[in-house]
PDB file of N, CA and C in Angstrom:
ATOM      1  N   UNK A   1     138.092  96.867 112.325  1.00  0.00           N
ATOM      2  CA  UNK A   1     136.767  97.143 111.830  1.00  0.00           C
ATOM      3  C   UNK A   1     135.805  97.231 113.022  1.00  0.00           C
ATOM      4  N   UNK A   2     135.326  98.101 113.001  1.00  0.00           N
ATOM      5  CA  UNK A   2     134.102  98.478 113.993  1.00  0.00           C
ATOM      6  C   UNK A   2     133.235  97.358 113.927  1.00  0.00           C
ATOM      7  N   UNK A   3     132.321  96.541 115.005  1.00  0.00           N
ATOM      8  CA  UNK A   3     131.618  95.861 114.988  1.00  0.00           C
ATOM      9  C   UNK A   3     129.989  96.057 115.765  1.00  0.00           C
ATOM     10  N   UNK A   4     130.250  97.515 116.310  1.00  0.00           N
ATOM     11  CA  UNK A   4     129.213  97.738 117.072  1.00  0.00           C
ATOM     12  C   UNK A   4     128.740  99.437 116.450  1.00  0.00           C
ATOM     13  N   UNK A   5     127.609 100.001 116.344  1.00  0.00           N
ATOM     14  CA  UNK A   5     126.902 101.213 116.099  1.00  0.00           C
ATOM     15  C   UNK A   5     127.128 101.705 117.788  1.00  0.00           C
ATOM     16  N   UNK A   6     127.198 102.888 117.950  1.00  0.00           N
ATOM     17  CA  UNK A   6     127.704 104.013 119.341  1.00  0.00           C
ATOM     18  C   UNK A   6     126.312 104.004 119.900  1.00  0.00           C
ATOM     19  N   UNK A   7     126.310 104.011 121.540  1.00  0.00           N
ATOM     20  CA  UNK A   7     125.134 103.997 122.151  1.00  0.00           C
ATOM     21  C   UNK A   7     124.051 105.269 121.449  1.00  0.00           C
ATOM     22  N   UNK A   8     124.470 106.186 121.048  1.00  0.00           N
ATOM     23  CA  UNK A   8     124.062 107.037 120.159  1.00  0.00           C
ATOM     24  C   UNK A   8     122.834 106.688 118.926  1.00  0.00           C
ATOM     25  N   UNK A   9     123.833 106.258 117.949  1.00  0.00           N
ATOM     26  CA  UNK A   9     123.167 105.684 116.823  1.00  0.00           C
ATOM     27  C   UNK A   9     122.149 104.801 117.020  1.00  0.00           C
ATOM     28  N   UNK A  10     122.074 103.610 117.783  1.00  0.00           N
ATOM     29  CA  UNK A  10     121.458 102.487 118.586  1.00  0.00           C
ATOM     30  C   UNK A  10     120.110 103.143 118.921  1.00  0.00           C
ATOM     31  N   UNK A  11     120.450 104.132 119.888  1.00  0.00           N
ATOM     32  CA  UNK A  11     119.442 105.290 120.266  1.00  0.00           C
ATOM     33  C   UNK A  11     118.226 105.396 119.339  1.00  0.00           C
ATOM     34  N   UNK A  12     118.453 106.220 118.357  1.00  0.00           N
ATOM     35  CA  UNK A  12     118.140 107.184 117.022  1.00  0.00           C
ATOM     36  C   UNK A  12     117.581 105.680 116.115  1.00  0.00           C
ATOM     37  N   UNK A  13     118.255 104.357 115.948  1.00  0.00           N
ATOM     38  CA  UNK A  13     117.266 103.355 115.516  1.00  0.00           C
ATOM     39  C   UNK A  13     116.091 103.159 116.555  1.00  0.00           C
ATOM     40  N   UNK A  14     116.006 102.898 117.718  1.00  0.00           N
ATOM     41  CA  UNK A  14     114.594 102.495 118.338  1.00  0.00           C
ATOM     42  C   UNK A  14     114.146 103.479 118.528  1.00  0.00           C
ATOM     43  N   UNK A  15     114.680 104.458 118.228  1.00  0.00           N
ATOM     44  CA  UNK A  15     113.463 106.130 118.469  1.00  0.00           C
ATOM     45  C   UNK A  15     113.153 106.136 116.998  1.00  0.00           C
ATOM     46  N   UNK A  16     113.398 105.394 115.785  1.00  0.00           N
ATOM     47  CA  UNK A  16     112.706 105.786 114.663  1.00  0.00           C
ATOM     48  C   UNK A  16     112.045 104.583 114.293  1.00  0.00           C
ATOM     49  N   UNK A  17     112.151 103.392 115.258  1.00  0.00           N
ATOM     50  CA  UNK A  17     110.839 102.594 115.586  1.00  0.00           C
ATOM     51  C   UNK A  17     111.358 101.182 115.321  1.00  0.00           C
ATOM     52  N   UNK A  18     112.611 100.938 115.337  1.00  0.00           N
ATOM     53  CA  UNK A  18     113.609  99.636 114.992  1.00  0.00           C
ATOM     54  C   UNK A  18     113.100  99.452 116.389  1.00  0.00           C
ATOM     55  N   UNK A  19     112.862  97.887 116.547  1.00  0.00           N
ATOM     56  CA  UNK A  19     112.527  96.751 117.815  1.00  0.00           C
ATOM     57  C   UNK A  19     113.452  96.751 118.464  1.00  0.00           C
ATOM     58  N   UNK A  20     113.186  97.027 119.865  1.00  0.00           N
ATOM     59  CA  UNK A  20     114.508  96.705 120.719  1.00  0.00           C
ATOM     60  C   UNK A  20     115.224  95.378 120.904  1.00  0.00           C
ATOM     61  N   UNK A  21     114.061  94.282 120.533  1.00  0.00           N
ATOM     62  CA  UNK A  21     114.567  92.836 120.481  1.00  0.00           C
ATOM     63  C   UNK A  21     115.505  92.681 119.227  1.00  0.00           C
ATOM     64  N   UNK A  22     115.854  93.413 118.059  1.00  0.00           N
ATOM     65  CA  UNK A  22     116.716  93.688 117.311  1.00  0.00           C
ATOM     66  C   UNK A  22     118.389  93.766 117.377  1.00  0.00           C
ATOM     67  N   UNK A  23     118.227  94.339 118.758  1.00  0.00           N
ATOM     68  CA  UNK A  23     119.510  94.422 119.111  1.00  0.00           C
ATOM     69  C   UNK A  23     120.374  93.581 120.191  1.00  0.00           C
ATOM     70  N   UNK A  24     121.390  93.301 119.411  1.00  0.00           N
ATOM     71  CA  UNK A  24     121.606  91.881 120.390  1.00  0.00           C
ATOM     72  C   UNK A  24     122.489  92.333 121.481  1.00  0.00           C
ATOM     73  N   UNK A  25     123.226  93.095 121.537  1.00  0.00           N
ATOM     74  CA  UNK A  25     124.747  93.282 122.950  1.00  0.00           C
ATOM     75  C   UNK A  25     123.543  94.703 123.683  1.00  0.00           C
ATOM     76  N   UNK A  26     124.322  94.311 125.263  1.00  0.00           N
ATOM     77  CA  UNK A  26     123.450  95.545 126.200  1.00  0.00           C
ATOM     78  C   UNK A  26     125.164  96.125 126.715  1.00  0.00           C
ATOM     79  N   UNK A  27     125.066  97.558 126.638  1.00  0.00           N
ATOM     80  CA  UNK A  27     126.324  97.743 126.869  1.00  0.00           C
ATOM     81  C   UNK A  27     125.720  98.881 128.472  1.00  0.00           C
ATOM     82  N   UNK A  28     126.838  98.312 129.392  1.00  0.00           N
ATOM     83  CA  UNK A  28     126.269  98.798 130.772  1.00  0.00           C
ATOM     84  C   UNK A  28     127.332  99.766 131.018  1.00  0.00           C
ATOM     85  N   UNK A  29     127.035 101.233 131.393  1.00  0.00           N
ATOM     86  CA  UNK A  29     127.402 102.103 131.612  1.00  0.00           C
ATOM     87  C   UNK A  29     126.754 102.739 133.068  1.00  0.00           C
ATOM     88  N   UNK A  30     127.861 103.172 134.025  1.00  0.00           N
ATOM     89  CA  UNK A  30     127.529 103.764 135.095  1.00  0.00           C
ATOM     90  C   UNK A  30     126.266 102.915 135.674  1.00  0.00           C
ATOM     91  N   UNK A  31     125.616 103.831 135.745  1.00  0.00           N
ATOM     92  CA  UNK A  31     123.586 103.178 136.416  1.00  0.00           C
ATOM     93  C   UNK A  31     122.857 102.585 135.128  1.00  0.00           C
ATOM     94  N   UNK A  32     123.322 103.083 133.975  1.00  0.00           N
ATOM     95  CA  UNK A  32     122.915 102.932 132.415  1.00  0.00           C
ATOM     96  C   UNK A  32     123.091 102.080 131.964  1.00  0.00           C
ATOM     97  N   UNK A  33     122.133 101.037 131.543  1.00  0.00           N
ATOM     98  CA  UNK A  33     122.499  99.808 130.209  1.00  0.00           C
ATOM     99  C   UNK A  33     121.800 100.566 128.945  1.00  0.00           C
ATOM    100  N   UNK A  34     122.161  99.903 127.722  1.00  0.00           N
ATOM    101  CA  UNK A  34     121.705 100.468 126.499  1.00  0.00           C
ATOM    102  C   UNK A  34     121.912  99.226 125.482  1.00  0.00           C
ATOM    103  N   UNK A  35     120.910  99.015 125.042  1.00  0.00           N
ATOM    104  CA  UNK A  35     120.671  98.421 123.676  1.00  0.00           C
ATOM    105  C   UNK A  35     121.856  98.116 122.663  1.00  0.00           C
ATOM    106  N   UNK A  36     122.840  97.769 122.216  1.00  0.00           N
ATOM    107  CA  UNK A  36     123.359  97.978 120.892  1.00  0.00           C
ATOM    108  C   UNK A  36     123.200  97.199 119.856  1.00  0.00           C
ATOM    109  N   UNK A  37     123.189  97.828 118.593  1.00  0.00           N
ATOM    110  CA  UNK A  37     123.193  97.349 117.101  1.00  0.00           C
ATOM    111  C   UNK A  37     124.601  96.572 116.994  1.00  0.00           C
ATOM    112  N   UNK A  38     124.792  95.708 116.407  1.00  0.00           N
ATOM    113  CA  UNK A  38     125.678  95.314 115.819  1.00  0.00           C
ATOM    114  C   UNK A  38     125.858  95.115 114.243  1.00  0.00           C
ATOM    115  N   UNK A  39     127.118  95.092 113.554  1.00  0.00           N
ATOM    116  CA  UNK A  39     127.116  94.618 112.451  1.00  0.00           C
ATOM    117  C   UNK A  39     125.819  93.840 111.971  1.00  0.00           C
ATOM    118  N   UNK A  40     126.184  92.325 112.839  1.00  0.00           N
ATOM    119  CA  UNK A  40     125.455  91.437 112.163  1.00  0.00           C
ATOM    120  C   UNK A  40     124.046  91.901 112.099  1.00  0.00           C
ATOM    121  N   UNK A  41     123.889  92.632 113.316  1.00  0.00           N
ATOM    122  CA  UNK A  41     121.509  93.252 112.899  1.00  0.00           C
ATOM    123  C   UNK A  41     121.721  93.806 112.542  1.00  0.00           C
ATOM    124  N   UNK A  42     122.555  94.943 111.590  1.00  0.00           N
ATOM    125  CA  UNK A  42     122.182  95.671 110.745  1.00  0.00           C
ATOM    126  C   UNK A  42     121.976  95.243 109.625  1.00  0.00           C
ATOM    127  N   UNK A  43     122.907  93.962 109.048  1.00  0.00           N
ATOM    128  CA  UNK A  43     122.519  93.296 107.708  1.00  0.00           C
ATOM    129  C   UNK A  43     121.310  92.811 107.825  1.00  0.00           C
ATOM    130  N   UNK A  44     121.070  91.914 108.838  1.00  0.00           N
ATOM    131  CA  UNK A  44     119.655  91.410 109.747  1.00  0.00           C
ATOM    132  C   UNK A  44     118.532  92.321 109.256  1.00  0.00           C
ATOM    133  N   UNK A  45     118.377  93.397 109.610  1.00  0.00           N
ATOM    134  CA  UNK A  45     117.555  94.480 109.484  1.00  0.00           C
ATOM    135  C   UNK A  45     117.552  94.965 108.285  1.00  0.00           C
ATOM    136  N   UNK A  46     118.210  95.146 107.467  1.00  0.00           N
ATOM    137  CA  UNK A  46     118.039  95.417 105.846  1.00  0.00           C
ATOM    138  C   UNK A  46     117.847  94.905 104.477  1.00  0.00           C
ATOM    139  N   UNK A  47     116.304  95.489 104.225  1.00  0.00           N
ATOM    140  CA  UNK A  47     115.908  94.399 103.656  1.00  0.00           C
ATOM    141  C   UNK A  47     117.067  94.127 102.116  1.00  0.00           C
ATOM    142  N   UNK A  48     117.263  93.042 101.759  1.00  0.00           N
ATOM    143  CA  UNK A  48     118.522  92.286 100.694  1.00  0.00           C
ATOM    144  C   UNK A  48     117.796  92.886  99.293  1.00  0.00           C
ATOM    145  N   UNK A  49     115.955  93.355  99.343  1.00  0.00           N
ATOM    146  CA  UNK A  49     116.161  93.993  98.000  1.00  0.00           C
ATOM    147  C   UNK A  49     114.724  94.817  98.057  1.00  0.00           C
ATOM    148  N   UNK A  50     114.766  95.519  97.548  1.00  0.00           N
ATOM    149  CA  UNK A  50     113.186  96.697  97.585  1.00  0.00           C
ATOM    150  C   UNK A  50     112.416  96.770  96.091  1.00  0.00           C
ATOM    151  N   UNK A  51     111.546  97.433  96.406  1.00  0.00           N
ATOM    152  CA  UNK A  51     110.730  97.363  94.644  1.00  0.00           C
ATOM    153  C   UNK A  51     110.480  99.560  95.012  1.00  0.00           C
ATOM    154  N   UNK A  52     110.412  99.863  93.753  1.00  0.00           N
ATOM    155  CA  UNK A  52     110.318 101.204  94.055  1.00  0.00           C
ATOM    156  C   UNK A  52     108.645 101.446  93.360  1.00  0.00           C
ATOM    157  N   UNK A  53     108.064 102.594  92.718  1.00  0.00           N
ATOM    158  CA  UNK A  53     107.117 102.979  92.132  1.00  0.00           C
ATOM    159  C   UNK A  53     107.167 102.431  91.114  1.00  0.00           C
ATOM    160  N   UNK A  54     108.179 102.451  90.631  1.00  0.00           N
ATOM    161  CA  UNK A  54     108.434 101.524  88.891  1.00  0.00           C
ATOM    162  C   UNK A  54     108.523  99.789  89.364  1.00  0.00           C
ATOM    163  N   UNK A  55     108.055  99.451  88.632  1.00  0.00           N
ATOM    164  CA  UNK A  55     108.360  97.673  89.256  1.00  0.00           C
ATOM    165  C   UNK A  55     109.728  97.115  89.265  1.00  0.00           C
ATOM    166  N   UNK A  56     110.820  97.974  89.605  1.00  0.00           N
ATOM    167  CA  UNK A  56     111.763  97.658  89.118  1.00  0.00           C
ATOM    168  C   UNK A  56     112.517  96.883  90.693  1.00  0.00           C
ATOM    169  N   UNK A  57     112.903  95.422  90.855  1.00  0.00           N
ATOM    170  CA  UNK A  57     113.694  95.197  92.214  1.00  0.00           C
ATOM    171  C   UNK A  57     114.921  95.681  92.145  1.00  0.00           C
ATOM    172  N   UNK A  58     115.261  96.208  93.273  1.00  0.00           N
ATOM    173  CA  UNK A  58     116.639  97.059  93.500  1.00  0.00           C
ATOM    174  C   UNK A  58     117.506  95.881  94.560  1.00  0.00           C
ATOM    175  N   UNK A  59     118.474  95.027  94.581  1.00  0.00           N
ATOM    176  CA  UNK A  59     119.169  94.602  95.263  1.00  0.00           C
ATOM    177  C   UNK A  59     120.895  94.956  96.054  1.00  0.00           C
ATOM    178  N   UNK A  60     120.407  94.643  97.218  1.00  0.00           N
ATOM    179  CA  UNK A  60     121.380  95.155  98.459  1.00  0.00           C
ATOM    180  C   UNK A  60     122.695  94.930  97.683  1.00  0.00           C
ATOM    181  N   UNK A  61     123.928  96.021  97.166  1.00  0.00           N
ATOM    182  CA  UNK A  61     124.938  95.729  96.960  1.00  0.00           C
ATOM    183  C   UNK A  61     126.144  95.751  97.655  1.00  0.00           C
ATOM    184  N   UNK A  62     126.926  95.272  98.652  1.00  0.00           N
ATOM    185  CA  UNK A  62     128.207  95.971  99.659  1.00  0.00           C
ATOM    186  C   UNK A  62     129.448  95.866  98.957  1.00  0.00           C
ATOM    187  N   UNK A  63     129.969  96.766  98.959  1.00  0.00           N
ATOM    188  CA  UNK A  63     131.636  96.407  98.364  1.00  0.00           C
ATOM    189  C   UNK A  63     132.348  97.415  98.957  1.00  0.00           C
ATOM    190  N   UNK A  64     133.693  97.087  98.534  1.00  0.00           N
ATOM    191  CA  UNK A  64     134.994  97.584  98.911  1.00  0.00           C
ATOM    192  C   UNK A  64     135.648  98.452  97.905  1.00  0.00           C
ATOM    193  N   UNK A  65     135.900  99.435  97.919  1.00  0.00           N
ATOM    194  CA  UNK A  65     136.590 100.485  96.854  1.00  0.00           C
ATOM    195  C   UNK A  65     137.131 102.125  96.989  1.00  0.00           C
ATOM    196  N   UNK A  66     137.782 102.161  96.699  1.00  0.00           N
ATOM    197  CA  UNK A  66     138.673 103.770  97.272  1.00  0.00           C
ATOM    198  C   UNK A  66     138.603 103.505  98.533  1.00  0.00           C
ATOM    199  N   UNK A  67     139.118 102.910  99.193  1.00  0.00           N
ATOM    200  CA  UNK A  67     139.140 102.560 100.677  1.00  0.00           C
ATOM    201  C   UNK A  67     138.085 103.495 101.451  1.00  0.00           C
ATOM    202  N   UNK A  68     136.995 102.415 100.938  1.00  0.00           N
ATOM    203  CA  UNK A  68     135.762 102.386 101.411  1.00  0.00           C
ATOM    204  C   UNK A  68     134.806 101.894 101.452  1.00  0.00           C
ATOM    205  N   UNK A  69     133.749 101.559 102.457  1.00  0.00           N
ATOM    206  CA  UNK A  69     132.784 100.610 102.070  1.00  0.00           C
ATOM    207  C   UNK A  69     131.619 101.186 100.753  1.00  0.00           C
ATOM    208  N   UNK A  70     130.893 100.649 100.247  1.00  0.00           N
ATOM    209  CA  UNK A  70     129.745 101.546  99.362  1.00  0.00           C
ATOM    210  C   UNK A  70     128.721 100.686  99.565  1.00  0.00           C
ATOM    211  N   UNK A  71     127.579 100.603 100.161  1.00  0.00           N
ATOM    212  CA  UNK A  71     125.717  99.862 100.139  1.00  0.00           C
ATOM    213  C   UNK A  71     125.168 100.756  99.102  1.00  0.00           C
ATOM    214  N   UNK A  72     124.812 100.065  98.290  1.00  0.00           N
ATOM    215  CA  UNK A  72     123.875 100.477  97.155  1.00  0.00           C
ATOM    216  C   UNK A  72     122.870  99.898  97.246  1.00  0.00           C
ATOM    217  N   UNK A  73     121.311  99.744  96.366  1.00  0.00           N
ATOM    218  CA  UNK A  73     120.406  99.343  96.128  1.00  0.00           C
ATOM    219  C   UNK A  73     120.325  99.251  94.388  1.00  0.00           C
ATOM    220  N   UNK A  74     120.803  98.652  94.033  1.00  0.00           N
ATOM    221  CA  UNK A  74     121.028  98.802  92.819  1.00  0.00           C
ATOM    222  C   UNK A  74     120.348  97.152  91.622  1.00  0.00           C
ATOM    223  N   UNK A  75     119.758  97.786  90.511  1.00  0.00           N
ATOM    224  CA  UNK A  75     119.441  96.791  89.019  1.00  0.00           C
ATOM    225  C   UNK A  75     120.011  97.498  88.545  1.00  0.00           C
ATOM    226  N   UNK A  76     120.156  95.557  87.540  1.00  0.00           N
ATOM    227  CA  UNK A  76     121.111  95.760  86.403  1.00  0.00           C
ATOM    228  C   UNK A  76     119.919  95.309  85.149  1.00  0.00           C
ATOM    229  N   UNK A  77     120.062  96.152  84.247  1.00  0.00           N
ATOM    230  CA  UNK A  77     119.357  96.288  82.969  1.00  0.00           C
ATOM    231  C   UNK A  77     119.619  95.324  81.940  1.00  0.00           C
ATOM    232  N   UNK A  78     121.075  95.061  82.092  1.00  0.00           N
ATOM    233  CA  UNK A  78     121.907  94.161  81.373  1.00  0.00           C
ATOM    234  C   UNK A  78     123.522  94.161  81.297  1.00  0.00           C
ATOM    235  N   UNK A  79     124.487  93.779  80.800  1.00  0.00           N
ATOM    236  CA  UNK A  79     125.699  93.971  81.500  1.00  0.00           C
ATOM    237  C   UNK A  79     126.208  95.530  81.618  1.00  0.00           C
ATOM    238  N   UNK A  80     125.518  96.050  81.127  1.00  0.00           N
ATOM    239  CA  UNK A  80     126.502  97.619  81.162  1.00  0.00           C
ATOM    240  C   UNK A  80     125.438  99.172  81.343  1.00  0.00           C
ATOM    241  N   UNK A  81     123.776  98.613  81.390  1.00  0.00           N
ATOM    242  CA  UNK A  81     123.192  99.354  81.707  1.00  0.00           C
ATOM    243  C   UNK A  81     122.580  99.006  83.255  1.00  0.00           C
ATOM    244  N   UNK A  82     122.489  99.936  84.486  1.00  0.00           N
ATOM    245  CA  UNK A  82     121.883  99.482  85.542  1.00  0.00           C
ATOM    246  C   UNK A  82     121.164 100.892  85.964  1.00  0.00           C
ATOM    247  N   UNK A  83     120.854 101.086  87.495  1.00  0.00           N
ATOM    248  CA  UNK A  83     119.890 102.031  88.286  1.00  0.00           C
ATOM    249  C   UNK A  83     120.601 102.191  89.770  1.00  0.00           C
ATOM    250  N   UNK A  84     121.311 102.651  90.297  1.00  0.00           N
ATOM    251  CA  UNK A  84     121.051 102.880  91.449  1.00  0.00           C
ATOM    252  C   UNK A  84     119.697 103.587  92.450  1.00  0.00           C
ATOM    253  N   UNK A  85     119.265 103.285  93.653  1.00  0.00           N
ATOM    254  CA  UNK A  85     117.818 104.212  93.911  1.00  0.00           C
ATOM    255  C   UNK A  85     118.890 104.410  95.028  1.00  0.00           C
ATOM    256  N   UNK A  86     119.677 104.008  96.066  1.00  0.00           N
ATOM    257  CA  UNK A  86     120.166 105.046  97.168  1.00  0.00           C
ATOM    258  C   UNK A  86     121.833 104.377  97.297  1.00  0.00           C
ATOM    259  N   UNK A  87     122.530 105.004  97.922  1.00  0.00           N
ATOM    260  CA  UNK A  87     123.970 104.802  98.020  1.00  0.00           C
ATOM    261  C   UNK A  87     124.649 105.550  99.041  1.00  0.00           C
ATOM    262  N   UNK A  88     125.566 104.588 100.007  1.00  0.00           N
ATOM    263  CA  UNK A  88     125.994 105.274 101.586  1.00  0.00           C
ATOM    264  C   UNK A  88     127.496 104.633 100.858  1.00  0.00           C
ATOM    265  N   UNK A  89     128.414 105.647 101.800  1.00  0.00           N
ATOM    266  CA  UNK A  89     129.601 105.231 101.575  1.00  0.00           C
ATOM    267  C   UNK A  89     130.185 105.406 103.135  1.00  0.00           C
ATOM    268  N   UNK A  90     131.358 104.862 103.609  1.00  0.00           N
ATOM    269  CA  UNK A  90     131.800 105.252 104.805  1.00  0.00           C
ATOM    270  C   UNK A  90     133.118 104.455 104.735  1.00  0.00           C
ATOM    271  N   UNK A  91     134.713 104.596 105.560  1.00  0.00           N
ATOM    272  CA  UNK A  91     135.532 103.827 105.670  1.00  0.00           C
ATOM    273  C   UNK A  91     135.169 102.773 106.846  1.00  0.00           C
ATOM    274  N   UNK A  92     133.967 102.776 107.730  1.00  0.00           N
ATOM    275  CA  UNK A  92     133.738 101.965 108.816  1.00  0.00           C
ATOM    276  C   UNK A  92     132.569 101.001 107.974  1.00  0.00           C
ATOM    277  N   UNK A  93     131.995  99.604 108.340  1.00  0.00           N
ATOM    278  CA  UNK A  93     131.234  99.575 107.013  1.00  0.00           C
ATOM    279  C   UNK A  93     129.710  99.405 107.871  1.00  0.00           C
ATOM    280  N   UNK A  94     130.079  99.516 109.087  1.00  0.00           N
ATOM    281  CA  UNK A  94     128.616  99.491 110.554  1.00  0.00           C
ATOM    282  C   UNK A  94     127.986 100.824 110.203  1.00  0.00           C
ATOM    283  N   UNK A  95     129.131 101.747 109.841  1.00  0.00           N
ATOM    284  CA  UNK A  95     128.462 102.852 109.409  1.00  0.00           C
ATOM    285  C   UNK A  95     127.735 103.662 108.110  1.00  0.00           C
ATOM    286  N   UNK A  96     128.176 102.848 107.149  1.00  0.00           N
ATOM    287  CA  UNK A  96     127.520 102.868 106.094  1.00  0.00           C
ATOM    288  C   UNK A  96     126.252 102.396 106.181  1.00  0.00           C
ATOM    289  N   UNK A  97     126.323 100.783 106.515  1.00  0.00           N
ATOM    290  CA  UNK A  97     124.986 100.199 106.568  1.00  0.00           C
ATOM    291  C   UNK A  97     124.027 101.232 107.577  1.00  0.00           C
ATOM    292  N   UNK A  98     124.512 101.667 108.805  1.00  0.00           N
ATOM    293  CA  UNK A  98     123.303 102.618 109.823  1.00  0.00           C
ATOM    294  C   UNK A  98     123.093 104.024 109.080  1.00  0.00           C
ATOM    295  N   UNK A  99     123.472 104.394 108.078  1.00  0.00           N
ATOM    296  CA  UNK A  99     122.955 105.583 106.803  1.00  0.00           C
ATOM    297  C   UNK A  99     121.763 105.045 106.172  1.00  0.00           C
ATOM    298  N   UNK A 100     122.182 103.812 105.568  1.00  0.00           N
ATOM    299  CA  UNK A 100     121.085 102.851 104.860  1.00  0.00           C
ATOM    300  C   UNK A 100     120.284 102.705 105.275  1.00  0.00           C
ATOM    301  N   UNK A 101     120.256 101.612 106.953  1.00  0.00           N
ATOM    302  CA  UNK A 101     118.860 101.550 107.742  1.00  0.00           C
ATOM    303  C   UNK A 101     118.179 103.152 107.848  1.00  0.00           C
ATOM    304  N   UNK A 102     119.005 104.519 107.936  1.00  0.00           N
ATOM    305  CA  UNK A 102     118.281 105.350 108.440  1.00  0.00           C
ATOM    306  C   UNK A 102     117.010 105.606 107.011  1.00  0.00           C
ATOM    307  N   UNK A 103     117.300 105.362 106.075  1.00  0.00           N
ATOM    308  CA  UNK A 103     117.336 105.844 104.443  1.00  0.00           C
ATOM    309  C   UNK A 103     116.154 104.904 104.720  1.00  0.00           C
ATOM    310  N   UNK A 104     116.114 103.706 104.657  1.00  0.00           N
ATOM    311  CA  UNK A 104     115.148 102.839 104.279  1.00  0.00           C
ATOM    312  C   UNK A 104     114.329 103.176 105.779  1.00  0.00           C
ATOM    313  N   UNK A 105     114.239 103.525 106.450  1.00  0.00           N
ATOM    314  CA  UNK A 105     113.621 103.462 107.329  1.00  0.00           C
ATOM    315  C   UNK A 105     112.672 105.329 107.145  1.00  0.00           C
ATOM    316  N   UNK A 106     113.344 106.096 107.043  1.00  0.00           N
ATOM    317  CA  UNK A 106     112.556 107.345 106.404  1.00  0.00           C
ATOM    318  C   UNK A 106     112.246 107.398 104.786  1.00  0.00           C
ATOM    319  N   UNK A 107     112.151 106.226 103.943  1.00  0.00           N
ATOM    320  CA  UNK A 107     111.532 106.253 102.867  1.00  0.00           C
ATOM    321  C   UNK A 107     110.672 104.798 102.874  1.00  0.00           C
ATOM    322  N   UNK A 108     110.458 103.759 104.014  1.00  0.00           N
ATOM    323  CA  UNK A 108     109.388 103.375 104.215  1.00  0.00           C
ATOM    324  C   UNK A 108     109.637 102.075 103.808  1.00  0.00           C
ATOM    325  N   UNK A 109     110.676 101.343 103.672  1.00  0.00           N
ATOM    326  CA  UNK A 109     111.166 100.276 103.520  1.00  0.00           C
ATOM    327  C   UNK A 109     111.533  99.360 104.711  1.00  0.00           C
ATOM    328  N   UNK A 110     111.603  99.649 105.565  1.00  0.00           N
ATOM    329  CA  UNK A 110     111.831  98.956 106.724  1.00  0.00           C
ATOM    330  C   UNK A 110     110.605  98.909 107.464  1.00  0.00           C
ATOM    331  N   UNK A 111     109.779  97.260 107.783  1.00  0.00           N
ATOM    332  CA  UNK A 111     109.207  97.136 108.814  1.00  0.00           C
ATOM    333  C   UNK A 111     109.484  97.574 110.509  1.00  0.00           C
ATOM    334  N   UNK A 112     108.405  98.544 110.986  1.00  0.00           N
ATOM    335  CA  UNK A 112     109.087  98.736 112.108  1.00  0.00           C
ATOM    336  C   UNK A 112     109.214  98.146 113.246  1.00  0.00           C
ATOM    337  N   UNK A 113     108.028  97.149 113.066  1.00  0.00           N
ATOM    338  CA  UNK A 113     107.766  95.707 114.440  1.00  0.00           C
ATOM    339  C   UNK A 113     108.471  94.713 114.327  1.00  0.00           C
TER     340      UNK A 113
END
C-alpha cells in the first residue's frame, strides 16, 4: 500500500492553497527537497463530515470493495434510504483520498490556512 502522494500531487495540494506545515516527510532529490503528503495528512486534512445547501451532514465514509478503496461523503435517511454528495474510488487508497482533498478543496470545504 502506498503511503506517500508523488512529489507531483504534493505539488498541486500547496498550489491549491493546502499549508506546507501540513505535510510531514521532505523528500530530497538532486539540489531539490519537496514537501510530501502522506496517508496519515490526508485523513488529517479531510474534513470527517460537511453540511451542503440543504442542512443535511454528509459523513467521511472509507471502505474496501471490488478491490478497491471508495471515500464517500455520505447520510443515511434511515436503514435503507441515504445521499451520497461526492465519491473517489482508486485501488491505492492515498489516492483516492488526494481526489477527495482535490474535490473538497475546489467546492470549498477545506480550510486553506
Amino acid at each position: 500500500m502506498k503511503q506517500q502522494l508523488t512529489v507531483e500531487q504534493s505539488s498541486e495540494l500547496i498550489k491549491r492553497g493546502i499549508a506546507r506545515s501540513k505535510a510531514s516527510e521532505f523528500s530530497q532529490w538532486e539540489q531539490h527537497g519537496s514537501l510530501i503528503f502522506t496517508l496519515s495528512d490526508l485523513l488529517e486534512i479531510l474534513p470527517k463530515s460537511i453540511r451542503n445547501s440543504i442542512p443535511w451532514i454528509y459523513g467521511l465514509n472509507i471502505s474496501w470493495h471490488d478491490n478497491k478503496w471508495n471515500v464517500v461523503y455520505i447520510t443515511w435517511f434511515d436503514t435503507t434510504r441515504y445521499n451520497v454528495i461526492h465519491a473517489c474510488s482508486s485501488v491505492e487508497l492515498i489516492d483516492a483520498l488526494y481526489q477527495f482533498v482535490v474535490w473538497c478543496l475546489d467546492n470549498g470545504y477545506i480550510n486553506k490556512t
